[in-house]
Protein backbone atom coordinates (compact mmCIF):
# COMPACT_ATOMS: atom_id res chain seq x y z
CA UNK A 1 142.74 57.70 141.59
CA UNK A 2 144.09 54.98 139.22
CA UNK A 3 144.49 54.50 135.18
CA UNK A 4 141.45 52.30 135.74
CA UNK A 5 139.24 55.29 135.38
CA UNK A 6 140.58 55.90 132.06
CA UNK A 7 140.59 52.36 130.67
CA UNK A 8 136.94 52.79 128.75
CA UNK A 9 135.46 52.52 125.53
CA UNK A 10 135.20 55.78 125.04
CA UNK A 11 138.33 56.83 126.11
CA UNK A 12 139.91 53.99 123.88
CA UNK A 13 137.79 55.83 120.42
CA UNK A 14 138.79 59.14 121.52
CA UNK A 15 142.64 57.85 121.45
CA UNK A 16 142.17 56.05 117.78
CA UNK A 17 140.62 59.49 117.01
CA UNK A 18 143.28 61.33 118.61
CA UNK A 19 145.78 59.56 116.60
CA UNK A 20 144.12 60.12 113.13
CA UNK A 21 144.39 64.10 113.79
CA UNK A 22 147.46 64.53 115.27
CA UNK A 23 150.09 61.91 113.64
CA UNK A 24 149.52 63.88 110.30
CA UNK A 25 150.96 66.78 112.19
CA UNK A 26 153.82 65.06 113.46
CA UNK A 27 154.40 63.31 110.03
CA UNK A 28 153.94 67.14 107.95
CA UNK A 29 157.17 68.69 108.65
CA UNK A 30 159.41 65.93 107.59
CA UNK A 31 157.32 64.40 105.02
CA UNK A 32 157.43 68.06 103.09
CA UNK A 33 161.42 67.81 103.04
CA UNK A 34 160.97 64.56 101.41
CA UNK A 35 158.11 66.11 99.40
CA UNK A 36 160.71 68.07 97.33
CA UNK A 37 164.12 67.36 98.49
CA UNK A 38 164.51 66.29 94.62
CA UNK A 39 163.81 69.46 93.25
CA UNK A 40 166.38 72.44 92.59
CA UNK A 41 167.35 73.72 96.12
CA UNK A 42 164.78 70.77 97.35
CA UNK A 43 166.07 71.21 101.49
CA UNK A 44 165.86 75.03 101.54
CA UNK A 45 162.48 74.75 99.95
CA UNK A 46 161.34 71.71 102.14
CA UNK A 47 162.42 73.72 105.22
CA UNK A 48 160.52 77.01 103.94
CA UNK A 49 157.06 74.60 103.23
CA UNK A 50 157.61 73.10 106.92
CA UNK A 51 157.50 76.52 108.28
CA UNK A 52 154.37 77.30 106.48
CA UNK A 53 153.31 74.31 107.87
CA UNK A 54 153.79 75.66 111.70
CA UNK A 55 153.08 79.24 110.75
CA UNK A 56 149.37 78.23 109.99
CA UNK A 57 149.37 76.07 113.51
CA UNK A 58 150.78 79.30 115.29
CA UNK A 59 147.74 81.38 113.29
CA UNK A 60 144.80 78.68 113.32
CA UNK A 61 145.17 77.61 116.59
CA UNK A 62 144.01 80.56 118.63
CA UNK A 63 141.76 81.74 115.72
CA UNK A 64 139.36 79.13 115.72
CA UNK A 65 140.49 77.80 119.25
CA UNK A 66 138.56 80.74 120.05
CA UNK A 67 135.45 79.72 117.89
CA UNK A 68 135.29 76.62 119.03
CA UNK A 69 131.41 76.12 120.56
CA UNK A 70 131.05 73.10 124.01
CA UNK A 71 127.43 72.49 122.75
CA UNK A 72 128.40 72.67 118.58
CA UNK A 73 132.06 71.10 119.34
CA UNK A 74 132.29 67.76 117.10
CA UNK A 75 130.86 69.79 113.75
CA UNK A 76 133.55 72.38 114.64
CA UNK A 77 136.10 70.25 114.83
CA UNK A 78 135.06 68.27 111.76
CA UNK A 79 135.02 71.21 109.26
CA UNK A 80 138.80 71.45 111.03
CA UNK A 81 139.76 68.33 110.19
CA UNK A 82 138.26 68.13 106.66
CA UNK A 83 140.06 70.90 106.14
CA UNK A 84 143.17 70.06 106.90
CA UNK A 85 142.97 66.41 105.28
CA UNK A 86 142.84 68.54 102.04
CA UNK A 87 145.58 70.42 102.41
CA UNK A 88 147.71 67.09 102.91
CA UNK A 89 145.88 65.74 99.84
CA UNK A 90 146.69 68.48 97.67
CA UNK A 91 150.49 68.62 98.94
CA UNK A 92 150.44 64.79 98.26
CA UNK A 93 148.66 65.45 94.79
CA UNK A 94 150.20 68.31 93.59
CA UNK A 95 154.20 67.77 94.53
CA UNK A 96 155.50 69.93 91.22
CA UNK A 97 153.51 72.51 92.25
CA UNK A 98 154.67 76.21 92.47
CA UNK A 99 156.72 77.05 95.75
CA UNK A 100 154.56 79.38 96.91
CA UNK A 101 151.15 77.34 95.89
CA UNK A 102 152.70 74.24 97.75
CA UNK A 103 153.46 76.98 100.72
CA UNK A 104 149.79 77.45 100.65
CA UNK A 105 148.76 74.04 100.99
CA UNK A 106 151.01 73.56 103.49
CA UNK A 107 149.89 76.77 105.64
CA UNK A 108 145.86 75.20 105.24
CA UNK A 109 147.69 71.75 106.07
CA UNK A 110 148.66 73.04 109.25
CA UNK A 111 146.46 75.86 110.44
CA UNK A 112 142.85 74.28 110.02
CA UNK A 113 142.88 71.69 111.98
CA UNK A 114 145.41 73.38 115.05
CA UNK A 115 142.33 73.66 116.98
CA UNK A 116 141.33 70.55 117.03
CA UNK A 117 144.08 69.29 119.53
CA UNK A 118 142.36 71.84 122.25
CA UNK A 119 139.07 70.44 121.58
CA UNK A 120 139.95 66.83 121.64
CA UNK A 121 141.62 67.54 124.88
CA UNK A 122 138.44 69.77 126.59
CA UNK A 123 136.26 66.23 125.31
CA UNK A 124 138.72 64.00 127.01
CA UNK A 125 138.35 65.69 130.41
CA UNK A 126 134.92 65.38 130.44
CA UNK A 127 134.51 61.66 129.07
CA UNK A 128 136.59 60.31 132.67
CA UNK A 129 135.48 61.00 136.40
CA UNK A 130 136.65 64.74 138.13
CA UNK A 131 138.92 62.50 140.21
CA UNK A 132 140.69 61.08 137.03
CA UNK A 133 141.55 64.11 135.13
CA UNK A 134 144.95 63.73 135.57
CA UNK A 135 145.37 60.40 134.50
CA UNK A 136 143.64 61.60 131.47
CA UNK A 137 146.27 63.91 130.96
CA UNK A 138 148.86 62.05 131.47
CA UNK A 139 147.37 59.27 128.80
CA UNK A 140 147.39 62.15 126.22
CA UNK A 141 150.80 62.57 127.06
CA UNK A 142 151.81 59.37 126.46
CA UNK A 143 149.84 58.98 123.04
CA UNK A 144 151.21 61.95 122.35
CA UNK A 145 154.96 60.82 122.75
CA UNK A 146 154.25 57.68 121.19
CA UNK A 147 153.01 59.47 117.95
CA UNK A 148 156.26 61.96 117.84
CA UNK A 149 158.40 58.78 118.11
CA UNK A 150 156.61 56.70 115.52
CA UNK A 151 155.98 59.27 113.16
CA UNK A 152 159.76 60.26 111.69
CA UNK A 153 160.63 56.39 111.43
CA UNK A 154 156.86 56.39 109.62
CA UNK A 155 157.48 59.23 107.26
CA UNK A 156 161.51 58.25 106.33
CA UNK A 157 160.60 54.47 105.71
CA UNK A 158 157.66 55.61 103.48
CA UNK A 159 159.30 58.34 101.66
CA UNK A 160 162.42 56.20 100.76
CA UNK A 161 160.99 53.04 100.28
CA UNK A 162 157.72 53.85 97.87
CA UNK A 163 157.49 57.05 97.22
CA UNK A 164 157.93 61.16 98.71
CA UNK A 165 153.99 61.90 98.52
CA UNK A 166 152.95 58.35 99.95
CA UNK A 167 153.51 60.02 103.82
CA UNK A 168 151.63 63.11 103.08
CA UNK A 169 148.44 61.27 101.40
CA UNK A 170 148.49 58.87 104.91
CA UNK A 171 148.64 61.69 106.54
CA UNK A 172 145.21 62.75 104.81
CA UNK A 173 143.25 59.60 105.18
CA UNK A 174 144.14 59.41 108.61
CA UNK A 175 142.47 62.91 109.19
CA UNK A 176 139.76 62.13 107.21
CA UNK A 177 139.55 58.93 109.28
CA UNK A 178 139.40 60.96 112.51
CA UNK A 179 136.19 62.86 111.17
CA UNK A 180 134.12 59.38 111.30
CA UNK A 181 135.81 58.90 114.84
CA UNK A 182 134.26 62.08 116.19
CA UNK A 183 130.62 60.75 115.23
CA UNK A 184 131.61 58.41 117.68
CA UNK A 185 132.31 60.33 120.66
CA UNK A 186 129.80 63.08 122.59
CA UNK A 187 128.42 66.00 120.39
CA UNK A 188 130.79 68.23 122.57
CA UNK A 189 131.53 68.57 126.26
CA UNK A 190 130.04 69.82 129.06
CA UNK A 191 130.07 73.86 130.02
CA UNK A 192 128.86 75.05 133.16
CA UNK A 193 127.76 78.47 131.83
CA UNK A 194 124.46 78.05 131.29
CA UNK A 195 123.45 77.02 134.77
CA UNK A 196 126.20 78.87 135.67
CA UNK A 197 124.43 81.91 134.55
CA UNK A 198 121.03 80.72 136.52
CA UNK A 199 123.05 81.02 139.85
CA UNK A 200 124.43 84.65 138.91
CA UNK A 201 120.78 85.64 138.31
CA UNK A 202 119.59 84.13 141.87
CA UNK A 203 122.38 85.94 143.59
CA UNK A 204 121.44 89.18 141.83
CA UNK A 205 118.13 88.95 142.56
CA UNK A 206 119.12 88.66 146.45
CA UNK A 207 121.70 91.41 145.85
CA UNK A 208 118.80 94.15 144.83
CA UNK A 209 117.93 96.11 141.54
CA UNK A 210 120.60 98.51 141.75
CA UNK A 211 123.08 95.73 142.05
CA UNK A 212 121.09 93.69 139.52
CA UNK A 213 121.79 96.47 137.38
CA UNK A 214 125.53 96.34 137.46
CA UNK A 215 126.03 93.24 136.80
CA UNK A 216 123.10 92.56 134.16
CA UNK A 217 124.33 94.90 131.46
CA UNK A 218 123.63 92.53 128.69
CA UNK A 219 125.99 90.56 126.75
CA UNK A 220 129.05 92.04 124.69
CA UNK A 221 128.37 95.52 126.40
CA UNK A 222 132.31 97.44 127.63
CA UNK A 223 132.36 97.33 131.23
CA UNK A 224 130.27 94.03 131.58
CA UNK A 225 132.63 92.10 133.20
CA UNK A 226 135.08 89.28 132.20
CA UNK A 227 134.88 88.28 128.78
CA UNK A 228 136.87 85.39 127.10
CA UNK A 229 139.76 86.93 125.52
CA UNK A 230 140.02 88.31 128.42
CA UNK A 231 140.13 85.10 130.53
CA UNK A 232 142.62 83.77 128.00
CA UNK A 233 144.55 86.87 128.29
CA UNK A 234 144.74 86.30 132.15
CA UNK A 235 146.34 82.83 131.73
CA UNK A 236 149.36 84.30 129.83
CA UNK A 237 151.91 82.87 132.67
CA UNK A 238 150.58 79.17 132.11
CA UNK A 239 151.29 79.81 128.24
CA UNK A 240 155.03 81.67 128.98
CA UNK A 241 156.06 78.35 131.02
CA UNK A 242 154.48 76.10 128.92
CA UNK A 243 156.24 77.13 125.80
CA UNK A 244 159.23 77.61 127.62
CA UNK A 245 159.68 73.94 128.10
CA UNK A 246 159.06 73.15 124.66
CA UNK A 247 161.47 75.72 123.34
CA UNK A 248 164.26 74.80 125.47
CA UNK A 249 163.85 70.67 124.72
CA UNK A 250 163.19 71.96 120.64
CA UNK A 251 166.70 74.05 120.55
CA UNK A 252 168.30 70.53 122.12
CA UNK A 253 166.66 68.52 119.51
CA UNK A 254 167.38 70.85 116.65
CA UNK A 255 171.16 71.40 117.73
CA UNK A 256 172.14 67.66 118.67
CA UNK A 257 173.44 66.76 115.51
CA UNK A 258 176.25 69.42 115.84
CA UNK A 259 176.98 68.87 119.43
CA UNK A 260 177.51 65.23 118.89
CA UNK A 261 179.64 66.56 115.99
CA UNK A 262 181.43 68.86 118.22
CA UNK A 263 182.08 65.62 120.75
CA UNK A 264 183.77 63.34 118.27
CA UNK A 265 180.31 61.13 117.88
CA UNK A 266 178.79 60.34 114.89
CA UNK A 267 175.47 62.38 113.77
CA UNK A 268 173.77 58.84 113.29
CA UNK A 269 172.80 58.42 116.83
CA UNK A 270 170.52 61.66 116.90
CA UNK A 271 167.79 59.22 116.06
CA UNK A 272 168.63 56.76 118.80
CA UNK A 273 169.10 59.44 121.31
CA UNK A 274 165.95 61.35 120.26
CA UNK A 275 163.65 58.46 120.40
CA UNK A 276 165.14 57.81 124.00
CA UNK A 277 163.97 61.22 125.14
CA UNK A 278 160.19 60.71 123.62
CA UNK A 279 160.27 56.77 125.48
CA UNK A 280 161.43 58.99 128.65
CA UNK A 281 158.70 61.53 127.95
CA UNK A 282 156.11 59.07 127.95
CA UNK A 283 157.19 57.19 130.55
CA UNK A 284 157.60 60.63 132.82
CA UNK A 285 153.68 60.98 131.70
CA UNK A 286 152.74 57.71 133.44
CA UNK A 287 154.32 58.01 136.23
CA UNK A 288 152.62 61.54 137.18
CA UNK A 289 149.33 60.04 136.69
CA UNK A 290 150.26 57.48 139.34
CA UNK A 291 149.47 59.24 141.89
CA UNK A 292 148.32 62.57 143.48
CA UNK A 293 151.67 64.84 144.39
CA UNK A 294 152.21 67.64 146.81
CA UNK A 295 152.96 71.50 146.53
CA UNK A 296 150.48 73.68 144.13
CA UNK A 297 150.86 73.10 140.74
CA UNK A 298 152.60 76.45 139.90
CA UNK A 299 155.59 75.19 142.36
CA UNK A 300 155.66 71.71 140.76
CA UNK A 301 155.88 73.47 137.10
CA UNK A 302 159.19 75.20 138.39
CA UNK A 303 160.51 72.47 139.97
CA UNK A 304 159.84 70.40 137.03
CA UNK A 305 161.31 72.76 134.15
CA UNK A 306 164.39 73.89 136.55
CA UNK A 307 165.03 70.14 136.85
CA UNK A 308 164.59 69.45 133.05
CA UNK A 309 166.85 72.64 132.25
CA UNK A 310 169.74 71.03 134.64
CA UNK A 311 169.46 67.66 132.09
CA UNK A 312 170.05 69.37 128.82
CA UNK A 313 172.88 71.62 130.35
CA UNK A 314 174.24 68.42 131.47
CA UNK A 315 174.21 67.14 127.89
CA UNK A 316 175.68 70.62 126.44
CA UNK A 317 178.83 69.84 129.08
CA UNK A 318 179.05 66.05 128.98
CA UNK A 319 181.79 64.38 126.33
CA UNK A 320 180.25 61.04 125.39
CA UNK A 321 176.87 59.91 123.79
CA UNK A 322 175.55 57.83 126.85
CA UNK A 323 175.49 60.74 129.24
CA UNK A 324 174.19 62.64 126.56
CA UNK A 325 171.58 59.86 125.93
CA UNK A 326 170.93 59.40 129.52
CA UNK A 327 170.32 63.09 130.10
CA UNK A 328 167.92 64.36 127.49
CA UNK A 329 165.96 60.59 128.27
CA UNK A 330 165.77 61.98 132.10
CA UNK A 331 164.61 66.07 130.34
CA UNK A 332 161.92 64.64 128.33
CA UNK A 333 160.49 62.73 131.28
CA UNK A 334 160.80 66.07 133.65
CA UNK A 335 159.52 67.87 130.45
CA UNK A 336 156.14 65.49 129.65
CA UNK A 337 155.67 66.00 133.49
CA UNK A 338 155.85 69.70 133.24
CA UNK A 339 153.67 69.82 130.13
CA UNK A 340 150.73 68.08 132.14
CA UNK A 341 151.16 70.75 135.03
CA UNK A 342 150.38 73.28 132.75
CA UNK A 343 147.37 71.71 131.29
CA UNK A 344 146.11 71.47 134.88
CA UNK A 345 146.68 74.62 135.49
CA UNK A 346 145.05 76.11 132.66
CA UNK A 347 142.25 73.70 133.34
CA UNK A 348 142.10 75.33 136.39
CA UNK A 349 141.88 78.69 135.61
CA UNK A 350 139.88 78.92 132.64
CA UNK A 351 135.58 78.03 133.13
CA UNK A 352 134.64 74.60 131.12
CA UNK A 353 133.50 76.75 127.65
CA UNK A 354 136.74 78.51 127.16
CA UNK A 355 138.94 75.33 127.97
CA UNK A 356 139.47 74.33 123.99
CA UNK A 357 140.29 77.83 123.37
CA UNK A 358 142.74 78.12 126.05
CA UNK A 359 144.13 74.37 125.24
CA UNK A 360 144.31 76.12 121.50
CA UNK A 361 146.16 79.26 122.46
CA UNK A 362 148.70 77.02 124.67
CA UNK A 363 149.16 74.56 121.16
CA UNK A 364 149.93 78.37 119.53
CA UNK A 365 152.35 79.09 121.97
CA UNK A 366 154.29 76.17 121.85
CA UNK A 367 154.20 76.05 118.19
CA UNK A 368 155.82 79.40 118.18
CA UNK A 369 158.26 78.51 121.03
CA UNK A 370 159.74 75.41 118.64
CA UNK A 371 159.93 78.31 116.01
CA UNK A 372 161.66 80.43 117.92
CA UNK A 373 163.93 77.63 119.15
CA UNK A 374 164.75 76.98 115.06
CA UNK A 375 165.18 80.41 114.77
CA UNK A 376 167.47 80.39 117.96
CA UNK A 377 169.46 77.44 117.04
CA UNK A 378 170.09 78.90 113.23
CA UNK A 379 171.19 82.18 115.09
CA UNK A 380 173.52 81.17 117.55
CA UNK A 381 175.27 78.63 115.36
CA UNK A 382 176.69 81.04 113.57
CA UNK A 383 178.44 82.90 116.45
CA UNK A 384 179.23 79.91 118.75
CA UNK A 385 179.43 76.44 119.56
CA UNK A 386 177.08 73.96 119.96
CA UNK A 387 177.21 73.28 123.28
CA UNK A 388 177.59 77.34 124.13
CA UNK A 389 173.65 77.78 121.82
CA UNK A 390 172.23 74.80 124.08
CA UNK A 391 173.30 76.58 127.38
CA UNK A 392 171.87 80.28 126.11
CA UNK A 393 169.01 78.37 125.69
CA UNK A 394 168.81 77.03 129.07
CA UNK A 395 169.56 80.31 130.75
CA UNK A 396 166.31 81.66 128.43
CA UNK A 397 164.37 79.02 129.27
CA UNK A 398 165.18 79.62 133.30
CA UNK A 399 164.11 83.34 132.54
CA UNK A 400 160.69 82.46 130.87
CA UNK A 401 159.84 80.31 133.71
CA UNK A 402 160.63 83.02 136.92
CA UNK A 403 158.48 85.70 134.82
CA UNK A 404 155.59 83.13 134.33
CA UNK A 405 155.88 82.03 138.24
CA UNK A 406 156.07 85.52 139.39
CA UNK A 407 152.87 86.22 136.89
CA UNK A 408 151.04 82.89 138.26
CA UNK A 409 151.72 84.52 141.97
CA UNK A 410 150.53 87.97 141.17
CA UNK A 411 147.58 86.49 139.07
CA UNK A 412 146.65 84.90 142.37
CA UNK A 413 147.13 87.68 145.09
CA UNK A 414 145.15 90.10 142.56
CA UNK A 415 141.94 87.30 142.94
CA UNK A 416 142.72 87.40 146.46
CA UNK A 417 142.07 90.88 146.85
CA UNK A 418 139.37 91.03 144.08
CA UNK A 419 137.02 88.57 145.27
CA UNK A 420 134.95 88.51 142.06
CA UNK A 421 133.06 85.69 140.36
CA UNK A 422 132.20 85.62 136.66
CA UNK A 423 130.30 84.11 134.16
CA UNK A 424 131.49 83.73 130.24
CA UNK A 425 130.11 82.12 127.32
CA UNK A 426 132.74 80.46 124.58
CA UNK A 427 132.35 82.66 121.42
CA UNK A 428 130.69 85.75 122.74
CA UNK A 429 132.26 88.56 124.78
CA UNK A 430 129.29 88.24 127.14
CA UNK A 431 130.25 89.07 130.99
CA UNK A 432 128.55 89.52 134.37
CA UNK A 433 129.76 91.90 136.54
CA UNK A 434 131.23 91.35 140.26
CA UNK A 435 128.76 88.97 142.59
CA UNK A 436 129.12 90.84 146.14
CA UNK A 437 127.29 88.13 147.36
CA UNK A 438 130.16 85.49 147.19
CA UNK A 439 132.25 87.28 149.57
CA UNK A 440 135.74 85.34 149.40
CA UNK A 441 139.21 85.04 148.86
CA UNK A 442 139.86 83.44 145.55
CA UNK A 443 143.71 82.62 145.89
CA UNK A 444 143.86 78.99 144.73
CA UNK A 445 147.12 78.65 146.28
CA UNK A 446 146.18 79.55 149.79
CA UNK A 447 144.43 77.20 152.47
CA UNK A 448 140.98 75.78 151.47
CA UNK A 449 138.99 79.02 152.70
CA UNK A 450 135.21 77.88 153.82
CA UNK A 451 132.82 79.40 151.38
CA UNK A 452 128.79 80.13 153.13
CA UNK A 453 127.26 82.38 150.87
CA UNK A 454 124.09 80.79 149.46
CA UNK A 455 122.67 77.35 150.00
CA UNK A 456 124.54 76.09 147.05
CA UNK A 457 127.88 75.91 148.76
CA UNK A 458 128.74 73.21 151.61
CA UNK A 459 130.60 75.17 154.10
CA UNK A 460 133.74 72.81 153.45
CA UNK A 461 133.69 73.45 149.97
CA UNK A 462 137.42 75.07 148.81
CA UNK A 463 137.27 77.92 146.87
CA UNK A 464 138.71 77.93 143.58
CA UNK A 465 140.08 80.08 140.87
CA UNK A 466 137.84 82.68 139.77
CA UNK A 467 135.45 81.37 137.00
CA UNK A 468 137.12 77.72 137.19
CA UNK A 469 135.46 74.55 138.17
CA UNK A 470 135.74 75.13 141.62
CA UNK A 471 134.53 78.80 141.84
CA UNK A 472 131.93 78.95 144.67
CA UNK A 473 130.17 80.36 141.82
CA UNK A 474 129.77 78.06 139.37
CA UNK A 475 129.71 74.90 141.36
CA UNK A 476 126.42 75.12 142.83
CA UNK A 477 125.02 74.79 139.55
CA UNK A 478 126.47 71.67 138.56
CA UNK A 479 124.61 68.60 138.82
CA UNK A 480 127.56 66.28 138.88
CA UNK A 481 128.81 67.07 142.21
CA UNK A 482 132.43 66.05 141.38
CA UNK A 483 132.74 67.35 138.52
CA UNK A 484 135.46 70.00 140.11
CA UNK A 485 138.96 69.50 139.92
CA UNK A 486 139.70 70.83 143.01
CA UNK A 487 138.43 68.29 145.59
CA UNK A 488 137.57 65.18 143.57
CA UNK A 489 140.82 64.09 141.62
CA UNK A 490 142.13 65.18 145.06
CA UNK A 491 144.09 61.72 146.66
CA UNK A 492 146.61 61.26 149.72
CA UNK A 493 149.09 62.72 148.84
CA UNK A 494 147.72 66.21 147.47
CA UNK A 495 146.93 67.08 151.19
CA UNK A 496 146.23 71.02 150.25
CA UNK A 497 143.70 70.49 147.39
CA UNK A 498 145.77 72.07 144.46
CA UNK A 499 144.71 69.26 141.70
């Protein structure tokens, strides 16, 4: 497993696309302070627009996440993106505009195209080998933080040097630019439902009618089975720890200014300190993908977040700007590292067609997490000291991330016990009821249990999460043989299987 598997043409247009549709959402919250900063009570007003702004990511995201189609994917996202690109444009456009119309733009600005991040990161996984989805990851990781760290110098040098709309109307052409991009990429990306669904009828058929009849209730029917808000629903402790992270390293960013206040140091070298932290995120996104690393991936995801939450306390407590500095560079790297955890682990739970919709509801969560961080910071400034808010926030984050451990362990021992396999369709609440044939247990924490049932499954096949891409269950209908997660990005040093 190498970054070689990722360095490919189509990998390199999904990134230029990638860049178009999310660098206008990194640009929108600043570039609406400058928007109307002018204006009577301009930064109360340009603060009120940016929360619009996330409000309609929080909203959007799992709203059409959920819509989103594998095999109708690229005219979903599209419509998304066309969307949003008018929303910029008529922010841009329209600056004078009436608070709350300019609220509304904003709101459409951010909420139409908040699914498209979860789509864009469902097509990425399937444009690189099985064995290289974590590289992928960790490359998305790394645009990412590259885009967050360009983007504020992008917005302030535009806004100050020609003009307060010129930001927002890039921000529009390069969405609209990222709509001709997706013509260039797959239609979609693979889902293993369909011949997922062909095995589930063989292994009814050799279960009998009266079990046929259980689990063949027709789609949408109560009692079916498993559908997909369900699944997503079931996933809630990869969402908890995932926007835990991003809260926690949100209330640092938002309350640095006063702690270096509060130290004696001069507010100027937030920007310095912050563009560390996304050089140190990127770079802690690289070196993940360098190699395959022990322990499952719930334990790493503690490990990871307990390690970033011991950096920012450190820069709450320290007294001068390079331990500060030095810190929050060595969070962001723990934090990137943390952030591609999750999206393994949600890629590991979830079946292929309800991947953009979980990616989506995970992009919800962590927009509402940097909310709530705002919220937080706002809060506790008023009652304590810097330093005092960033360790609450610490402590919270440390909370967030036992309950979605201790959900992550239950979620496994109750697939243990179950021993179910399941069948969903993106968009539908279709289910199929329990296969008795596959007779296994599901933990995808515990040792790689040897799977016989059917002629489909190799008896050294592991057996995955229930409905993931290595269920028993779905993977004998895939024709790409290493197309799982669990045993093909598998290297040396993962020696139980957990990637």
């Amino acid at each position: 497993m190498s970054y070689r598997d990722v360095a490919s043409k189509q990998v390199l247009i999904w990134a230029c696309t990638s860049v178009g549709a999310r660098m206008p959402v990194a640009m929108a919250p600043l570039a609406v302070v400058f928007l109307v900063r002018e204006r009577p009570g301009g930064y109360a007003l340009g603060a009120a627009l940016a929360a619009a702004f996330v409000l309609g990511e929080i909203v959007g995201a799992p709203a059409i996440g959920l819509r989103l189609r594998p095999d109708r994917a690229r005219p979903q996202l599209a419509a998304a993106l066309v969307a949003g690109a008018a929303g910029f444009t008529a922010l841009g456009v329209f600056p004078t505009a009436h608070p709350v119309v300019l609220a509304a733009f904003a709101f459409v600005a951010g909420g139409a195209p908040a699914a498209v991040a979860g789509g864009l990161r469902a097509m990425l996984t399937d444009l690189v080998p099985a064995r290289a989805v974590a590289q992928a990851m960790s490359t998305e990781s790394m645009l990412m933080s590259g885009i967050w760290a360009v983007s504020p110098v992008a917005v302030t040098g535009l806004a100050l040097g020609v003009a307060p709309r010129l930001p927002l109307l890039l921000g529009a052409a390069l969405m609209a630019a990222s709509v001709a991009g997706l013509w260039l990429l797959p239609a979609g990306w693979e889902a293993d439902d369909a011949r997922g669904e062909e095995s589930a009828q063989r292994e009814r058929s050799a279960q009998g009618e009266a079990s046929a009849q259980g689990m063949a209730s027709g789609p949408g029917k109560k009692g079916a089975g498993h559908s997909l808000l369900g699944l997503l629903t079931g996933a809630w402790p990869v969402y908890v720890t995932g926007a835990a992270s991003l809260t926690l390293l949100g209330l640092a960013e938002l309350v640095l200014p006063a702690l270096l206040e509060q130290r004696g140091i001069g507010v100027g070298w937030s920007g310095p300190i912050l563009a560390g932290m996304a050089v140190g995120a990127g770079l802690g996104a690289f070196l993940y993908g360098l190699r395959a690393w022990p322990g499952r991936l719930r334990t790493r995801s503690v490990v990871l977040i307990g390690g970033m939450s011991g950096c920012v306390a450190v820069a709450a407590l320290t007294p001068d700007k390079a331990g500060i500095a030095a810190a929050l560079a060595v969070g962001g790297m723990l934090q990137s590292c943390a952030l591609v955890t999750r999206n393994l682990s949600l890629r590991d739970a979830l079946p292929a067609s309800a991947l953009a919709a979980g990616y989506s509801v995970m992009y919800a969560a962590a927009g509402a997490g940097y909310a709530a961080a705002g919220s937080l910071a706002g809060a506790l400034l008023q009652v304590t000291t810097p330093s005092t808010a960033v360790l609450a926030g610490v402590a919270l984050t440390l909370v967030l991330t036992a309950v979605g451990w201790w959900g992550e362990t239950r979620s496994g021992d109750r697939s243990a016990a179950r021993g179910d396999g399941r069948v969903v369709t993106a968009g539908r609440a279709d289910a199929v009821g329990p296969v008795g044939s596959v007779g296994r247990p599901a933990d995808p924490a515990g040792p790689a249990d040897l799977v016989g049932p059917l002629d489909s499954v190799g008896p050294t096949d592991p057996a995955g999460p229930l409905g993931s891409s290595r269920d028993p269950v779905a993977a004998p209908c895939r024709s790409d043989a290493a197309r799982p997660e669990g045993a093909a990005i598998r290297g040396g040093g993962d020696a139980e299987g957990r990637l």
